[in-house]
N, C-alpha and C. Protein backbone atom coordinates (compact mmCIF):
# COMPACT_ATOMS: atom_id res chain seq x y z
N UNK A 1 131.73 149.92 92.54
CA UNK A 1 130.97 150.37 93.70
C UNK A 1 131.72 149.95 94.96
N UNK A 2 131.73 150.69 95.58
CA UNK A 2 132.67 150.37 96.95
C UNK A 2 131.98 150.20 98.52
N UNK A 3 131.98 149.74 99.29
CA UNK A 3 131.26 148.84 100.46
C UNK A 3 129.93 150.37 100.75
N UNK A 4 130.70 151.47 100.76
CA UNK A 4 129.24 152.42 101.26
C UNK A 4 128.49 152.91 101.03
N UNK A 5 128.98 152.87 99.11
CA UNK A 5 128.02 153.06 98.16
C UNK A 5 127.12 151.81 97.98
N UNK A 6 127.16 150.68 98.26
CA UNK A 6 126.57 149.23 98.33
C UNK A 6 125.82 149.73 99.36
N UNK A 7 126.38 150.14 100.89
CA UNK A 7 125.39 149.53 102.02
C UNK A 7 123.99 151.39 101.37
N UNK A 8 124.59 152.27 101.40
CA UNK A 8 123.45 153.13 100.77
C UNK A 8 122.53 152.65 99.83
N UNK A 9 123.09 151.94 99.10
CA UNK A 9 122.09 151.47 98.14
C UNK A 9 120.97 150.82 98.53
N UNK A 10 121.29 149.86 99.61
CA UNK A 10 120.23 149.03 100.42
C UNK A 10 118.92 149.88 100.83
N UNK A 11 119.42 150.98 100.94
CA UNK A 11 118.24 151.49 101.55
C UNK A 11 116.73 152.06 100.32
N UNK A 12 117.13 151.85 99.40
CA UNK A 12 116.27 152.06 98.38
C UNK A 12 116.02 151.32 97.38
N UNK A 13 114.81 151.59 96.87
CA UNK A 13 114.37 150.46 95.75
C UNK A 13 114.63 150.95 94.67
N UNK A 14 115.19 149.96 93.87
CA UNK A 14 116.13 150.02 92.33
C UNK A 14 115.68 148.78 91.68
N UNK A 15 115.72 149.63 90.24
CA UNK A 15 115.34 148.75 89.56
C UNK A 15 117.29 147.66 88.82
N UNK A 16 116.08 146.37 89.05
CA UNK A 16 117.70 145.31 89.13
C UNK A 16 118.49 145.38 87.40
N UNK A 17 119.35 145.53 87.39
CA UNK A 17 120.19 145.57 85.87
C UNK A 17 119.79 144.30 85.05
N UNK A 18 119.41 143.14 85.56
CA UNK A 18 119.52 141.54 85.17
C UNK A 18 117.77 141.48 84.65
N UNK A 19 117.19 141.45 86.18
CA UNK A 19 115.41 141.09 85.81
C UNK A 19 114.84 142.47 85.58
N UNK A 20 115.26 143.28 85.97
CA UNK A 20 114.52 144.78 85.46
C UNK A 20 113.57 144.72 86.74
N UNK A 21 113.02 143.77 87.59
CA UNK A 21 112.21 144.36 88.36
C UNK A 21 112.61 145.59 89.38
N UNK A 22 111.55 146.24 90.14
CA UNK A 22 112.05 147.12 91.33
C UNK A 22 112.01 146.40 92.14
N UNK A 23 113.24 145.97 93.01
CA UNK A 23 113.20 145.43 94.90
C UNK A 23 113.80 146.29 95.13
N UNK A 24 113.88 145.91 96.64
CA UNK A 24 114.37 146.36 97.83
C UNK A 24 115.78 144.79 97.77
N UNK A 25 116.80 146.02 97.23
CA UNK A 25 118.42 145.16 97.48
C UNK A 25 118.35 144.52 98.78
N UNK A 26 119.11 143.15 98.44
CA UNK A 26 119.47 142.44 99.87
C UNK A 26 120.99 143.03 99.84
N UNK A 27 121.49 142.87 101.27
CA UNK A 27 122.85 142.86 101.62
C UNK A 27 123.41 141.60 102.43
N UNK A 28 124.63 141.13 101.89
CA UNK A 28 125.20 140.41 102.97
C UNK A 28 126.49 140.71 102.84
N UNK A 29 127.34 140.22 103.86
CA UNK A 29 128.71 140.25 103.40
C UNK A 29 130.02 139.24 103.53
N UNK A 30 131.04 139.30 102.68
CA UNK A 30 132.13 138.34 103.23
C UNK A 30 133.37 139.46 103.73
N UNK A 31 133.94 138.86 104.75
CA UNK A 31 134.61 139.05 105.40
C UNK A 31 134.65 140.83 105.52
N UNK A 32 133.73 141.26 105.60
CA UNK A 32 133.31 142.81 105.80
C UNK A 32 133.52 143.66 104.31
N UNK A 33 132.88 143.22 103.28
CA UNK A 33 132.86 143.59 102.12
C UNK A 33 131.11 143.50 101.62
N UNK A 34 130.95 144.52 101.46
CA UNK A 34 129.03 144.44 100.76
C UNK A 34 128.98 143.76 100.12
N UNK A 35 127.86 142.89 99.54
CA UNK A 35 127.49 142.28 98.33
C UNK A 35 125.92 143.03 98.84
N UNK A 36 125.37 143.68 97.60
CA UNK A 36 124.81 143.95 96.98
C UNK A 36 123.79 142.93 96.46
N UNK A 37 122.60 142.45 96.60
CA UNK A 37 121.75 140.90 95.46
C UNK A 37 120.32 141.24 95.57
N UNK A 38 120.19 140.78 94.36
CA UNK A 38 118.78 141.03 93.78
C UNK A 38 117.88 139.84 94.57
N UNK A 39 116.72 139.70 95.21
CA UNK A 39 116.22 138.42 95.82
C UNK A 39 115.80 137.21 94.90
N UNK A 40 115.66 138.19 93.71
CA UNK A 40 114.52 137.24 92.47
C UNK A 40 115.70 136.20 91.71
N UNK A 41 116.47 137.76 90.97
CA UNK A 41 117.19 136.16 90.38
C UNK A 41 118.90 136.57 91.15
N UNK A 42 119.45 137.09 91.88
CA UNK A 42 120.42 136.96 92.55
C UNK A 42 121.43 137.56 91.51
N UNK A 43 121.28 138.58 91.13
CA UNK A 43 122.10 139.90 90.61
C UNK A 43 122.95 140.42 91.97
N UNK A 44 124.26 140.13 91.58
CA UNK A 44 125.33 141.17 92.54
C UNK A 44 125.78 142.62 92.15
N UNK A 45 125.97 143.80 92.99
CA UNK A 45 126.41 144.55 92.44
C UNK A 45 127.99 143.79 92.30
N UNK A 46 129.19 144.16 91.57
CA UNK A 46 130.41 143.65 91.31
C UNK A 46 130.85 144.59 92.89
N UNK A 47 132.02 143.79 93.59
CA UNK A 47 132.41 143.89 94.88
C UNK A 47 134.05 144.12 94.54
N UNK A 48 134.53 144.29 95.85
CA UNK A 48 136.25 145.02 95.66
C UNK A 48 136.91 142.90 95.88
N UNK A 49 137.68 142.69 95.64
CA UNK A 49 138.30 141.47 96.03
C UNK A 49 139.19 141.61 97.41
N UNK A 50 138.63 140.67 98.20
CA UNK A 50 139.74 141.37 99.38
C UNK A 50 141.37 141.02 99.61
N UNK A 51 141.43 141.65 100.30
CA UNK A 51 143.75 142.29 100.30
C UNK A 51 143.91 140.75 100.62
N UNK A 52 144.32 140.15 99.66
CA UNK A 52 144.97 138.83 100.27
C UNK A 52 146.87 138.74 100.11
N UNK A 53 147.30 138.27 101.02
CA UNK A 53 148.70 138.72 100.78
C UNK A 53 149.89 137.20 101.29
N UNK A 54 150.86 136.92 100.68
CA UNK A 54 151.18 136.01 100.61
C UNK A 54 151.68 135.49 102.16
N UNK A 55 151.26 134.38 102.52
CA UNK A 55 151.81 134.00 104.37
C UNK A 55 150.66 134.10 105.00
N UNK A 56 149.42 134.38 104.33
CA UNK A 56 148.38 135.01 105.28
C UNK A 56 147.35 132.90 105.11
N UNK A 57 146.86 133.34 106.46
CA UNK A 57 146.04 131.84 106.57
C UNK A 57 144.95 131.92 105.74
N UNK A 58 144.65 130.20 105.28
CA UNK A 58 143.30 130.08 104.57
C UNK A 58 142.69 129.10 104.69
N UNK A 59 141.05 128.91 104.67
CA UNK A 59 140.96 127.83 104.70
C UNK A 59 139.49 127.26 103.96
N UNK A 60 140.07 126.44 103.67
CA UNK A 60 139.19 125.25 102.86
C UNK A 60 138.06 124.51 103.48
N UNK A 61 136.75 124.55 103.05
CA UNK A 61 136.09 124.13 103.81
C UNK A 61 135.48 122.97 102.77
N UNK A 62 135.72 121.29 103.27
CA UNK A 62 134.77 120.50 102.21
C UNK A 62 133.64 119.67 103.52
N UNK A 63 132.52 119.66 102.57
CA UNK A 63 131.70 119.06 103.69
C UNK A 63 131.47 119.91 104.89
N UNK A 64 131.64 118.93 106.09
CA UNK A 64 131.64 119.35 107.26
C UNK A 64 133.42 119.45 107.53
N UNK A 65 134.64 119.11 106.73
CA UNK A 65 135.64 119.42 107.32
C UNK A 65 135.72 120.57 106.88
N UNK A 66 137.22 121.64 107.33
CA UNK A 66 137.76 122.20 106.98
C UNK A 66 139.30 121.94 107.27
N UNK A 67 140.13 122.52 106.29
CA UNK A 67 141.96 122.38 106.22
C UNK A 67 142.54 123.70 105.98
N UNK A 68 143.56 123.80 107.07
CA UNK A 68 144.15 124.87 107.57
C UNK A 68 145.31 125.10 105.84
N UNK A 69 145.73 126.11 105.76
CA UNK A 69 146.31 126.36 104.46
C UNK A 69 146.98 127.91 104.44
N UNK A 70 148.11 127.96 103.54
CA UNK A 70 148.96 129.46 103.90
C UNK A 70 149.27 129.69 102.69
N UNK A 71 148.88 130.97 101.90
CA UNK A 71 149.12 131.21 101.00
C UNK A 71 150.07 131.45 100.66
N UNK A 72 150.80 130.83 99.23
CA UNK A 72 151.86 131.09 98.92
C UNK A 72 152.18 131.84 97.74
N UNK A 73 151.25 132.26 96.67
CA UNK A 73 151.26 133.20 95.83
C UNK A 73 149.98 133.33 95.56
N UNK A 74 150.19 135.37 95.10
CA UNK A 74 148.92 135.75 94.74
C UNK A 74 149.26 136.23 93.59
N UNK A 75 148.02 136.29 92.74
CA UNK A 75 148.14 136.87 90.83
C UNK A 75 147.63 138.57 90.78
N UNK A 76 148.61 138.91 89.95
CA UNK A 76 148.34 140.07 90.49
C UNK A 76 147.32 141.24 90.43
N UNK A 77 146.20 140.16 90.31
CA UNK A 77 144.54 141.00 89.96
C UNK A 77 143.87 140.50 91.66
N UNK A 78 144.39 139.35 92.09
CA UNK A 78 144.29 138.98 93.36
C UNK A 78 143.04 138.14 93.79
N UNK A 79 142.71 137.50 92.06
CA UNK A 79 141.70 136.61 92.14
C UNK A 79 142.34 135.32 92.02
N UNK A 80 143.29 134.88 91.96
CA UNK A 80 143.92 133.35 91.79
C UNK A 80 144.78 133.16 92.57
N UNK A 81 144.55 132.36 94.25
CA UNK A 81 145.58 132.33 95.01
C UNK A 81 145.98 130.89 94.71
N UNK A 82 147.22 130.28 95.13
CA UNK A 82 148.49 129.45 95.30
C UNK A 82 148.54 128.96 96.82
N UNK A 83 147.88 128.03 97.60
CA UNK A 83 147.39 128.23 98.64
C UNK A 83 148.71 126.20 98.94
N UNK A 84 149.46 126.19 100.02
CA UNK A 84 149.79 125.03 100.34
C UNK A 84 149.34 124.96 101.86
N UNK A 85 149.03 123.48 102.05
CA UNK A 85 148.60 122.49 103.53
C UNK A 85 149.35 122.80 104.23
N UNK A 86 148.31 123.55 105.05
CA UNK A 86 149.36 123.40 106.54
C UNK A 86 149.70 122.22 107.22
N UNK A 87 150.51 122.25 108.50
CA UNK A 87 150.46 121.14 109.09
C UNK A 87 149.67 121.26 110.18
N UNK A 88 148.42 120.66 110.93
CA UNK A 88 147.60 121.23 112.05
C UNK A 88 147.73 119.94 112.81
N UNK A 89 147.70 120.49 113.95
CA UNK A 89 147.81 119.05 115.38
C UNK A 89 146.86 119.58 115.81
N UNK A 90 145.47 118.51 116.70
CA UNK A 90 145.15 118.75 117.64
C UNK A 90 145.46 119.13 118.48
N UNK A 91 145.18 120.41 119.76
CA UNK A 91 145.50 120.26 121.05
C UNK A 91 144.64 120.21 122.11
N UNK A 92 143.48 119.59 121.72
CA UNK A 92 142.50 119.36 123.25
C UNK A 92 141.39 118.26 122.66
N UNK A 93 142.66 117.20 122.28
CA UNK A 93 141.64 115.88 121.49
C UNK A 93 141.19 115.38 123.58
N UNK A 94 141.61 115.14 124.42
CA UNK A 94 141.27 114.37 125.11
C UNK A 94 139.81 115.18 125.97
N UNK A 95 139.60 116.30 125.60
CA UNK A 95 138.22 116.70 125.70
C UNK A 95 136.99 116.43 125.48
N UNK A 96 137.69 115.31 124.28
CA UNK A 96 136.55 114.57 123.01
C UNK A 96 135.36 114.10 124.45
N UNK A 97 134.42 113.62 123.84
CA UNK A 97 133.64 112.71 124.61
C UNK A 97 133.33 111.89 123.52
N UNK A 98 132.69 110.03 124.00
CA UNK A 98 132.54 109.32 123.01
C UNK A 98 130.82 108.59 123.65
N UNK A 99 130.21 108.52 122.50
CA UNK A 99 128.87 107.24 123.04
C UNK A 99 128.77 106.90 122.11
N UNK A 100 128.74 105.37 122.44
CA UNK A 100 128.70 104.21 121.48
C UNK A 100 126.92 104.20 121.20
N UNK A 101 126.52 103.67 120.00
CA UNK A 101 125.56 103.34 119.55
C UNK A 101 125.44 103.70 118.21
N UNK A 102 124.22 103.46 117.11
CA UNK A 102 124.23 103.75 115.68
C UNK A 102 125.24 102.74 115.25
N UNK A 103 125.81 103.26 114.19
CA UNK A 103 127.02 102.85 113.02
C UNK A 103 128.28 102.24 113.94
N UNK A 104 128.58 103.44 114.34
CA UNK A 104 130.08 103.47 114.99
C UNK A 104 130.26 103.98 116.54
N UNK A 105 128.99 105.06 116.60
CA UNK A 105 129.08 105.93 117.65
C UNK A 105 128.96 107.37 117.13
N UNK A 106 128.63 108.10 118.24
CA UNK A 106 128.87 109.56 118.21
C UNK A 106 130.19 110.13 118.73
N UNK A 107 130.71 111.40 118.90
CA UNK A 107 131.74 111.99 119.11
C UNK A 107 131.66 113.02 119.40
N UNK A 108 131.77 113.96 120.08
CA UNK A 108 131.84 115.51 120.29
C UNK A 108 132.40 115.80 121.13
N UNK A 109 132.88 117.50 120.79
CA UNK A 109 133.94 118.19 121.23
C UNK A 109 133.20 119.29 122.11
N UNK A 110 133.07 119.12 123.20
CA UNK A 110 132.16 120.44 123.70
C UNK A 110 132.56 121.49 123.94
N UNK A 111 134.07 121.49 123.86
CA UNK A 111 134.98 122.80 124.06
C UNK A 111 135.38 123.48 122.99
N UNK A 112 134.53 122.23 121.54
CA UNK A 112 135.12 123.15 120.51
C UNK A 112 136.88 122.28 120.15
N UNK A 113 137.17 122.78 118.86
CA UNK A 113 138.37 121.58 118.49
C UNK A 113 139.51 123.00 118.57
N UNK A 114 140.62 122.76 119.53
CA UNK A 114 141.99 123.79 119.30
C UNK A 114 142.60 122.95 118.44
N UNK A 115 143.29 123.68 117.37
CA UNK A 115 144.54 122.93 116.79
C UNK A 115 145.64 124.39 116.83
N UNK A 116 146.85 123.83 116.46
CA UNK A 116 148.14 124.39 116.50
C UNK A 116 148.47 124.41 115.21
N UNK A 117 148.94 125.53 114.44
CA UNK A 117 149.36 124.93 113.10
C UNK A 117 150.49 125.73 112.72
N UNK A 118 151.28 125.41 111.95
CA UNK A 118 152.47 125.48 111.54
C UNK A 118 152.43 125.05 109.52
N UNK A 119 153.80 126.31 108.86
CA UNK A 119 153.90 125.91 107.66
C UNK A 119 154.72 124.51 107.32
N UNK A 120 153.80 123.78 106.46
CA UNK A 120 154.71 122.58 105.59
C UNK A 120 155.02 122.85 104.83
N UNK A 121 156.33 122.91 104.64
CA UNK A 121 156.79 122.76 102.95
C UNK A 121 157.01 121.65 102.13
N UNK A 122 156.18 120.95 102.68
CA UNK A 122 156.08 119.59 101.85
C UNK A 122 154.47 119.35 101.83
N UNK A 123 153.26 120.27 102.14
CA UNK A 123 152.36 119.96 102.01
C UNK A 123 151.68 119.79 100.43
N UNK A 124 150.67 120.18 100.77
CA UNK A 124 149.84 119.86 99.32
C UNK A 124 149.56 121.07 98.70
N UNK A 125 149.64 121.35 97.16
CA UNK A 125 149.36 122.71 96.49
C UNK A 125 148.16 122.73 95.92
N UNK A 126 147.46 123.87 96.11
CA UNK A 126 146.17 123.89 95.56
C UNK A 126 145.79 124.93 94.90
N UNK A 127 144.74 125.77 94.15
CA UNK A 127 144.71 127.01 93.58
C UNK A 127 143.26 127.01 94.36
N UNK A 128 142.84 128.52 94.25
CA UNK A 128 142.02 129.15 94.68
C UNK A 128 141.72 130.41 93.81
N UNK A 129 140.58 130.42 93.27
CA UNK A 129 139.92 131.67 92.31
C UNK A 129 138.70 132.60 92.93
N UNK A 130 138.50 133.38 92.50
CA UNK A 130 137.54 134.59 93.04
C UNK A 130 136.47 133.60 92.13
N UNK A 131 135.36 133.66 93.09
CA UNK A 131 134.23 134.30 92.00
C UNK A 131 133.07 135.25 92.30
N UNK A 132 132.80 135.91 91.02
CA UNK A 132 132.48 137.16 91.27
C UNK A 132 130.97 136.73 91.93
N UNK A 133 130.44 135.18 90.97
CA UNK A 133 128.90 135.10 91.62
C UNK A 133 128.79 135.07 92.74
N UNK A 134 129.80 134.52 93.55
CA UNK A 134 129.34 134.08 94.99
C UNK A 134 130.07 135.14 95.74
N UNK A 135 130.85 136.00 95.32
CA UNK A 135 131.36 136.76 96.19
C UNK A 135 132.36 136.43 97.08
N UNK A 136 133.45 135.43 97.03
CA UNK A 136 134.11 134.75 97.32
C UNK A 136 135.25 133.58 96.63
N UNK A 137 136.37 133.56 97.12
CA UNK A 137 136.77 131.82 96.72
C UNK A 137 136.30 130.91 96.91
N UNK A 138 136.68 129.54 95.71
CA UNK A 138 136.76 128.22 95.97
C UNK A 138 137.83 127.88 95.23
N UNK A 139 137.81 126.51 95.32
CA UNK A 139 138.95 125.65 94.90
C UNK A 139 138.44 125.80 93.45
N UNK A 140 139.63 125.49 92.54
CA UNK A 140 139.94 126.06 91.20
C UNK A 140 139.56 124.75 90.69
N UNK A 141 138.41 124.62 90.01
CA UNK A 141 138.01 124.04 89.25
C UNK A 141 136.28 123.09 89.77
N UNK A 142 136.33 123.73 91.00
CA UNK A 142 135.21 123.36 91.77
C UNK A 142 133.64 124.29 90.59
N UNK A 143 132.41 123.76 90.68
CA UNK A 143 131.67 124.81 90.49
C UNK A 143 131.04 125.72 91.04
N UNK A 144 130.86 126.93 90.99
CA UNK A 144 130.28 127.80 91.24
C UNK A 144 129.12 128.03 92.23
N UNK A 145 128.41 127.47 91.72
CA UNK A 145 126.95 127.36 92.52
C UNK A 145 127.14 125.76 93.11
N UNK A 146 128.29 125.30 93.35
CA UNK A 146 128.14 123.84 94.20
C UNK A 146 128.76 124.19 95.57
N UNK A 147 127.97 123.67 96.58
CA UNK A 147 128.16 123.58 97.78
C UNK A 147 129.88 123.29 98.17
N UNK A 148 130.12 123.74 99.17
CA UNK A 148 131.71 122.72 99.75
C UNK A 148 132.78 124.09 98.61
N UNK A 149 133.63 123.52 98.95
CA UNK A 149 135.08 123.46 98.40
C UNK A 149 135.37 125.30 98.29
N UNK A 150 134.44 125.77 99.02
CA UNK A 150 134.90 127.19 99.93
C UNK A 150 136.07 128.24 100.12
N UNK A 151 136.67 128.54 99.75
CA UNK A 151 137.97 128.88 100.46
C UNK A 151 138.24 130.78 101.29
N UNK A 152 138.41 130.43 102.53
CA UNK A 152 138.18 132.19 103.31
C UNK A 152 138.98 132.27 104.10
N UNK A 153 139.56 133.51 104.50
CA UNK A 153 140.33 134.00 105.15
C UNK A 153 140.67 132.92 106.60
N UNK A 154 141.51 133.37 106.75
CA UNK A 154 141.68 133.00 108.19
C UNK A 154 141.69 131.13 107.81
N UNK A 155 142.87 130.69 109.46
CA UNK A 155 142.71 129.31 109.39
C UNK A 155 142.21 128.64 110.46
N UNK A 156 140.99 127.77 109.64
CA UNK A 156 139.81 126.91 110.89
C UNK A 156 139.83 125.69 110.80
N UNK A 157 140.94 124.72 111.47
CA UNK A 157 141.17 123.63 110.94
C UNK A 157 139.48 122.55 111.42
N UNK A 158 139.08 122.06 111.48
CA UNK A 158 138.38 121.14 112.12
C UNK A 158 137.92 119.90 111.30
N UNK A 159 138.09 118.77 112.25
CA UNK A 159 137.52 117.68 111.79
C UNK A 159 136.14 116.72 112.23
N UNK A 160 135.56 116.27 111.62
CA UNK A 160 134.00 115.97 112.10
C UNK A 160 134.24 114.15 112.12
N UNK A 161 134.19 113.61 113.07
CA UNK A 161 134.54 112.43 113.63
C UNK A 161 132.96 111.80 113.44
N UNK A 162 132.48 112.39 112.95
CA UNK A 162 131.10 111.60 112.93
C UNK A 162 130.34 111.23 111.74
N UNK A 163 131.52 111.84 111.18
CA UNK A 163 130.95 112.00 109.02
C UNK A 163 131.72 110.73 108.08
């Protein structure tokens, strides 16, 4: 099924392949691709995998961080990426603001965190797999339905000074 046969579908009630009931399909999407889901028990229609191509940014999201990352090989079904660490610098740490109190203190960035990033070839190697439940990557060997370890287009380095 392909994104406009998905978003048509939304508009009518079908009975779900999984629970058999009739809803009204939810839609959401990643990175402008339909997913198709049942509300009850969270039936996807199956989705296209998106064009990922080698050099292109990625990023990892654990927790509240995320790590900037550049793919370095894709398999050629284009569900198992080869993803190495970028190198990311801050560039508007002195924006930070600080107030002491609690644990350690608070920290925030009110402008928002810039970083600069550039390929390492000495960074860190990681894999990255489709999955079909969530409609998306994570890190290869992470589970499925567990929170964190994310992996999506584009690179958003940020760090949470307060975690």
């Amino acid at each position: 099924m392909n994104a406009t046969e998905a978003r048509n579908r939304i508009h009518s009630d079908n009975a779900c392949p999984w629970c058999g009931i009739t809803v009204r399909m939810r839609r959401s999407t990643f990175e402008g691709t339909a997913i198709v889901k049942c509300p009850k028990c969270s039936y996807f229609d199956p989705i296209t995998v998106p064009e990922i191509e080698v050099g292109d940014g990625m990023t990892l999201t654990i927790a509240s961080d995320s790590e900037a990352y550049t793919v370095v090989k894709v398999s050629p079904n284009g569900k198992t990426l080869t993803l190495q660490r970028d190198r990311a610098v801050r560039t508007n740490r002195e924006a930070d603001t600080f107030e002491p109190g609690g644990f350690v203190g608070h920290t925030e960035s009110p402008a928002g965190q810039e970083w600069s990033y550039e390929r390492d070839p000495d960074g860190a190697i990681i894999k990255a797999t489709w999955r079909d439940l969530r409609g998306g990557y994570k890190l290869a060997g992470s589970a499925t339905r567990s929170p964190g370890m994310n992996v999506s287009p584009g690179r958003h380095e940020h760090y949470d000074y307060n975690y």
